[in-house]
Structures are given as structure tokens and as C-alpha cells.
PDB file of N, CA and C in Angstrom:
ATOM      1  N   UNK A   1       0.834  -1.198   0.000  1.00  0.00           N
ATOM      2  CA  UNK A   1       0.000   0.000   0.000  1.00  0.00           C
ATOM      3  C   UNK A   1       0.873   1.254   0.000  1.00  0.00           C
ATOM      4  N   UNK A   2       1.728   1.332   1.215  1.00  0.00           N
ATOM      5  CA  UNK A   2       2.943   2.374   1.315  1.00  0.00           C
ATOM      6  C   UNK A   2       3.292   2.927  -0.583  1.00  0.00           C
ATOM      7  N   UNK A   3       3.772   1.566  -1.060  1.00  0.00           N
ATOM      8  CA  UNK A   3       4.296   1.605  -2.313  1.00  0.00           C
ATOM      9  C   UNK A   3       3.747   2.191  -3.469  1.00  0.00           C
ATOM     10  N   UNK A   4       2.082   1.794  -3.284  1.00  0.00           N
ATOM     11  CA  UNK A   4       1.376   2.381  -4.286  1.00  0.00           C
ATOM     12  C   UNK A   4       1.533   3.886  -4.196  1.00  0.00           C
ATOM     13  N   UNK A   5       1.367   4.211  -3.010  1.00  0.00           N
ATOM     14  CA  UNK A   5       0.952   5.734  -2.395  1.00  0.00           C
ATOM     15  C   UNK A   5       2.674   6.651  -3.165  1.00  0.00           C
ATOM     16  N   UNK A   6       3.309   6.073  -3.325  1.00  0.00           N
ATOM     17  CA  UNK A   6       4.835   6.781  -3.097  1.00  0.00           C
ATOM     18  C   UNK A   6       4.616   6.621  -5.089  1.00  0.00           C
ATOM     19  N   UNK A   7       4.763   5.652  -5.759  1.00  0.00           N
ATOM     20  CA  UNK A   7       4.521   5.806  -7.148  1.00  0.00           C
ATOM     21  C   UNK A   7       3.398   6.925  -6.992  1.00  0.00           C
ATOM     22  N   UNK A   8       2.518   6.951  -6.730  1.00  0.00           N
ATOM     23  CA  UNK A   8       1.452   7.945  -7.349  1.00  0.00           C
ATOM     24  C   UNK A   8       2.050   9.421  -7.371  1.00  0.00           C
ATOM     25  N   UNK A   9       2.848   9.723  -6.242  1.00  0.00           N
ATOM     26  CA  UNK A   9       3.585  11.003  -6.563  1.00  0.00           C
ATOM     27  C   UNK A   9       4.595  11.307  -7.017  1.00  0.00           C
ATOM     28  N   UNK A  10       5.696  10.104  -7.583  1.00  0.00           N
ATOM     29  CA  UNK A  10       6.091   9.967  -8.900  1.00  0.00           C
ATOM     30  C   UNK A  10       5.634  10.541 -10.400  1.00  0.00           C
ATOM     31  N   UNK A  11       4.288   9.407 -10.219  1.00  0.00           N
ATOM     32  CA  UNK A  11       3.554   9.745 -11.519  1.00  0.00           C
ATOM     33  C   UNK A  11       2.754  11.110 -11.636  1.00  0.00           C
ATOM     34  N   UNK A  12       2.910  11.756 -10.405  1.00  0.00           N
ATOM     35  CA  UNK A  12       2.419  13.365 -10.081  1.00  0.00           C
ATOM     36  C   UNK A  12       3.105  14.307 -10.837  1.00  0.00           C
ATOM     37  N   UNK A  13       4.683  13.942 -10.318  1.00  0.00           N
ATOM     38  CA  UNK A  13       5.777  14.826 -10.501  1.00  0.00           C
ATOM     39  C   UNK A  13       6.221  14.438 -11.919  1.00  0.00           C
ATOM     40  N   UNK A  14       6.271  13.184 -12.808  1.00  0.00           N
ATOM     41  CA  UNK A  14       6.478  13.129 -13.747  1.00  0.00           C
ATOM     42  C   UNK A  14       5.597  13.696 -14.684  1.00  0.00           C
ATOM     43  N   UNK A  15       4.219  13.690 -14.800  1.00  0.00           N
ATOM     44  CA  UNK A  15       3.091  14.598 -15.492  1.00  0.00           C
ATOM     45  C   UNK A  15       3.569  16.096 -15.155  1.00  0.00           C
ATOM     46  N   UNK A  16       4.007  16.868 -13.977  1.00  0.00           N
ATOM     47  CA  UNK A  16       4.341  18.118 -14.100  1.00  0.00           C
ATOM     48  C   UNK A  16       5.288  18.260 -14.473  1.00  0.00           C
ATOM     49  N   UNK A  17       6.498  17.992 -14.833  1.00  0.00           N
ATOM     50  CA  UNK A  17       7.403  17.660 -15.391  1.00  0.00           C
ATOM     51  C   UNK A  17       7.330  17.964 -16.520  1.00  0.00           C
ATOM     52  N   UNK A  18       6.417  16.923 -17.091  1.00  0.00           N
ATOM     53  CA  UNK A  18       6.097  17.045 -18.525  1.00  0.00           C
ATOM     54  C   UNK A  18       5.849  18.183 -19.433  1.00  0.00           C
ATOM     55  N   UNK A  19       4.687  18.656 -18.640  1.00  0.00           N
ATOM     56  CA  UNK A  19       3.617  19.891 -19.134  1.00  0.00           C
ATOM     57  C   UNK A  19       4.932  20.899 -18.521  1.00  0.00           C
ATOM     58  N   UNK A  20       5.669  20.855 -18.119  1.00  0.00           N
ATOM     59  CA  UNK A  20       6.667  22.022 -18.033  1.00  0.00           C
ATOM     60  C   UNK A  20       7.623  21.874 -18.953  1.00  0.00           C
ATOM     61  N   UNK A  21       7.408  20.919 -19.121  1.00  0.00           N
ATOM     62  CA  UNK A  21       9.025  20.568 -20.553  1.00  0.00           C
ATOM     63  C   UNK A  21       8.449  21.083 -21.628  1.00  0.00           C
ATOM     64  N   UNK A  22       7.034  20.866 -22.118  1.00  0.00           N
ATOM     65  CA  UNK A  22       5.915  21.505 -23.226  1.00  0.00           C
ATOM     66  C   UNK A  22       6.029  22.809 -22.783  1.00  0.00           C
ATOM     67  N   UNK A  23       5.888  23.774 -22.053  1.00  0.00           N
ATOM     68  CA  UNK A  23       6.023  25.181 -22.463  1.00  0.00           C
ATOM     69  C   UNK A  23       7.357  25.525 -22.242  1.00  0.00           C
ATOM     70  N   UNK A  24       8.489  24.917 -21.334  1.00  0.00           N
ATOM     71  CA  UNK A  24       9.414  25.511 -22.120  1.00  0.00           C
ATOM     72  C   UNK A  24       9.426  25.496 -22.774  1.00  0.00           C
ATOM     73  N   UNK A  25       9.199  24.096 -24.127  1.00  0.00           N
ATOM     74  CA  UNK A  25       9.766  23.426 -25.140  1.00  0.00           C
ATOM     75  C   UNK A  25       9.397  25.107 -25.759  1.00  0.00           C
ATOM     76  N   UNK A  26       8.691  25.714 -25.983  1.00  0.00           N
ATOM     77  CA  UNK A  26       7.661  27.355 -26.705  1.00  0.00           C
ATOM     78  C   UNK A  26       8.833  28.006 -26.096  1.00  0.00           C
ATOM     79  N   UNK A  27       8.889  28.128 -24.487  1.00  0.00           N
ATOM     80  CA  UNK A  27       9.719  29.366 -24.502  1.00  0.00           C
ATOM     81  C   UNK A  27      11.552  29.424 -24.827  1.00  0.00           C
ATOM     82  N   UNK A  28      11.699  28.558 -24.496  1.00  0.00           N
ATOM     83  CA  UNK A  28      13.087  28.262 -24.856  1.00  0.00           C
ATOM     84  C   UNK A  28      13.751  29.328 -23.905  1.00  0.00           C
ATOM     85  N   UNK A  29      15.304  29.202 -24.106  1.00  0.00           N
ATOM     86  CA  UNK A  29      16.024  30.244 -23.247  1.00  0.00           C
ATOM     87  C   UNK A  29      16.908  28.876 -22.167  1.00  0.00           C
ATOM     88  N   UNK A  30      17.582  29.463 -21.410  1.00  0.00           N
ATOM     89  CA  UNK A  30      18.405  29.325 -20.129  1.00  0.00           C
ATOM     90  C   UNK A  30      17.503  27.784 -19.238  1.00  0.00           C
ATOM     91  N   UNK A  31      16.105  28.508 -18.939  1.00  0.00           N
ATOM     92  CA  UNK A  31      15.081  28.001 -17.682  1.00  0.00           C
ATOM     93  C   UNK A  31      14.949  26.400 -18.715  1.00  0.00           C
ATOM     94  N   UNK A  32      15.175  26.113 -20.248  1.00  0.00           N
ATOM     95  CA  UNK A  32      14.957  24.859 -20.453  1.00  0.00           C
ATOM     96  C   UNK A  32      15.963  24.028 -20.088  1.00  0.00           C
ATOM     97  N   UNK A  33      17.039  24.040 -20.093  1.00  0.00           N
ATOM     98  CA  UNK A  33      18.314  23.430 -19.718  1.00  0.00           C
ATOM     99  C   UNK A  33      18.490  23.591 -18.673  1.00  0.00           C
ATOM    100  N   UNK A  34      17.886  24.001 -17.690  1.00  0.00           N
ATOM    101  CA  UNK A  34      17.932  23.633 -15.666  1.00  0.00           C
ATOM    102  C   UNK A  34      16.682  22.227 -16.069  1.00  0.00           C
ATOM    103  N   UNK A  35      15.672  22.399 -16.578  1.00  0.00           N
ATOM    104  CA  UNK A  35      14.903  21.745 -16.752  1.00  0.00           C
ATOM    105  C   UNK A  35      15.562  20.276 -17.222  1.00  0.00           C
ATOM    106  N   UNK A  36      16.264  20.507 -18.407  1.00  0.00           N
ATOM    107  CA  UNK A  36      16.113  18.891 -19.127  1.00  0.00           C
ATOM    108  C   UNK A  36      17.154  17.869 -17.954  1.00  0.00           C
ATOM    109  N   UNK A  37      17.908  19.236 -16.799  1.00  0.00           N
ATOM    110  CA  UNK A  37      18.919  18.394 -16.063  1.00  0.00           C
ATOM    111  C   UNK A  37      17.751  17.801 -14.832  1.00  0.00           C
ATOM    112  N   UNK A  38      16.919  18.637 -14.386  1.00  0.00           N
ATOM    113  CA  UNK A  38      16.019  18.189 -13.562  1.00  0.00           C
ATOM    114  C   UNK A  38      14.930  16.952 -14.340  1.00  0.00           C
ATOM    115  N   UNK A  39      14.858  16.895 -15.282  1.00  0.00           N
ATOM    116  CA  UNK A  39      13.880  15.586 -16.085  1.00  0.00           C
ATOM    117  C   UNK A  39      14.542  14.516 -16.407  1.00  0.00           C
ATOM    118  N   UNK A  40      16.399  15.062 -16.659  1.00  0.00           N
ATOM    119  CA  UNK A  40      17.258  13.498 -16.284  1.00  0.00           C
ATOM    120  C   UNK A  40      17.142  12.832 -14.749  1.00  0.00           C
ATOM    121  N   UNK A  41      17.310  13.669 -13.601  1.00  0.00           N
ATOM    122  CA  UNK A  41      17.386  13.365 -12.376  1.00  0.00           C
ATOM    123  C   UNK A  41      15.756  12.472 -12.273  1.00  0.00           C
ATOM    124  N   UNK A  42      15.152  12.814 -12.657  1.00  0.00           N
ATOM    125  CA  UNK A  42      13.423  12.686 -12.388  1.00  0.00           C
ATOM    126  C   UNK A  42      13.419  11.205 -12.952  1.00  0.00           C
ATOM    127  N   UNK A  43      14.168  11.040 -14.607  1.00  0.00           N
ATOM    128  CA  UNK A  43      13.956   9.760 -15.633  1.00  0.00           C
ATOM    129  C   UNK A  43      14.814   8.744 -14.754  1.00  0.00           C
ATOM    130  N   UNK A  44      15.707   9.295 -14.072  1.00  0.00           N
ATOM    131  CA  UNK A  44      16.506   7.843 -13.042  1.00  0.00           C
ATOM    132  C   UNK A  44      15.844   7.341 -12.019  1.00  0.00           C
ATOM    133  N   UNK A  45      15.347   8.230 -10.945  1.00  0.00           N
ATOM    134  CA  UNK A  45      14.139   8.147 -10.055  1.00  0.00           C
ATOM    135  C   UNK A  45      12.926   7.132 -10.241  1.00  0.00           C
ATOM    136  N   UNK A  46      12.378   7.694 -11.640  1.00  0.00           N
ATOM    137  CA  UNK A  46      11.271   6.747 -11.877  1.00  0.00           C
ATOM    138  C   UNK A  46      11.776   5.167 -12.199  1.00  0.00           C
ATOM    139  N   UNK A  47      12.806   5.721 -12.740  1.00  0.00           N
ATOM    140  CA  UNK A  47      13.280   4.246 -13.417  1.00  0.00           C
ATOM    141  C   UNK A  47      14.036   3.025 -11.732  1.00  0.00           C
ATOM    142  N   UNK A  48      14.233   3.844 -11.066  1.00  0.00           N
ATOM    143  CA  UNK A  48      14.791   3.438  -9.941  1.00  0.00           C
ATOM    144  C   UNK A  48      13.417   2.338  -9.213  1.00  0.00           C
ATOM    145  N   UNK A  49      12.666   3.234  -9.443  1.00  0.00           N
ATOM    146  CA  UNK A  49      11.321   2.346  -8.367  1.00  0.00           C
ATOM    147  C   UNK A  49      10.255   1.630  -9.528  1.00  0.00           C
ATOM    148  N   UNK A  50      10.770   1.121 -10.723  1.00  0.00           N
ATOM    149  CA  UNK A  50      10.467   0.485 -11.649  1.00  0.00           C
ATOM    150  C   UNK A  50      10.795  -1.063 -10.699  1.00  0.00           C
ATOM    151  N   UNK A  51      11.993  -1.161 -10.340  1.00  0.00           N
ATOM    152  CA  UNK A  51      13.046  -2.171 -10.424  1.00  0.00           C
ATOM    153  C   UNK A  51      12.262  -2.893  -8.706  1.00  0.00           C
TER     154      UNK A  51
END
């Protein structure tokens, strides 16, 4: 149960994630590349509690 509860805010933070990577992807600049380093950190994470 613990487990389910802890993925779900994974799959929280990966959906905001997302929809933030989509308007940078528009604004472009500096703020996307803090981003794509924070969506690598995020893609190991998820992939971590895959396993």
C-alpha cells in the first residue's frame, strides 16, 4: 500500500514535469536546460522504483 501511495507522486511529478518541458519546449532560453537536467534526475528516479 505504502508503495502504491509513493509511485502515485512519482507519476504526479512526472506529469508536471512534462507539461513544463511543453512550455518551455515554446519558450526556450536558459530556464529549459535547468529543466532537461532536472527531467534526467526525475527519468533515473522513476526508473529506480520500476526495479
Amino acid at each position: 500500500m505504502r508503495g502504491e501511495e509513493q509511485g502515485g507522486g512519482v507519476l504526479m511529478r512526472f506529469l508536471l514535469y512534462a507539461v513544463a518541458m511543453v512550455l518551455l519546449a515554446h519558450a526556450g532560453g536558459a530556464e529549459a536546460g535547468e529543466l532537461k537536467e532536472e527531467w534526467a534526475e526525475l527519468r533515473k528516479e522513476i526508473e529506480g522504483t520500476k526495479k
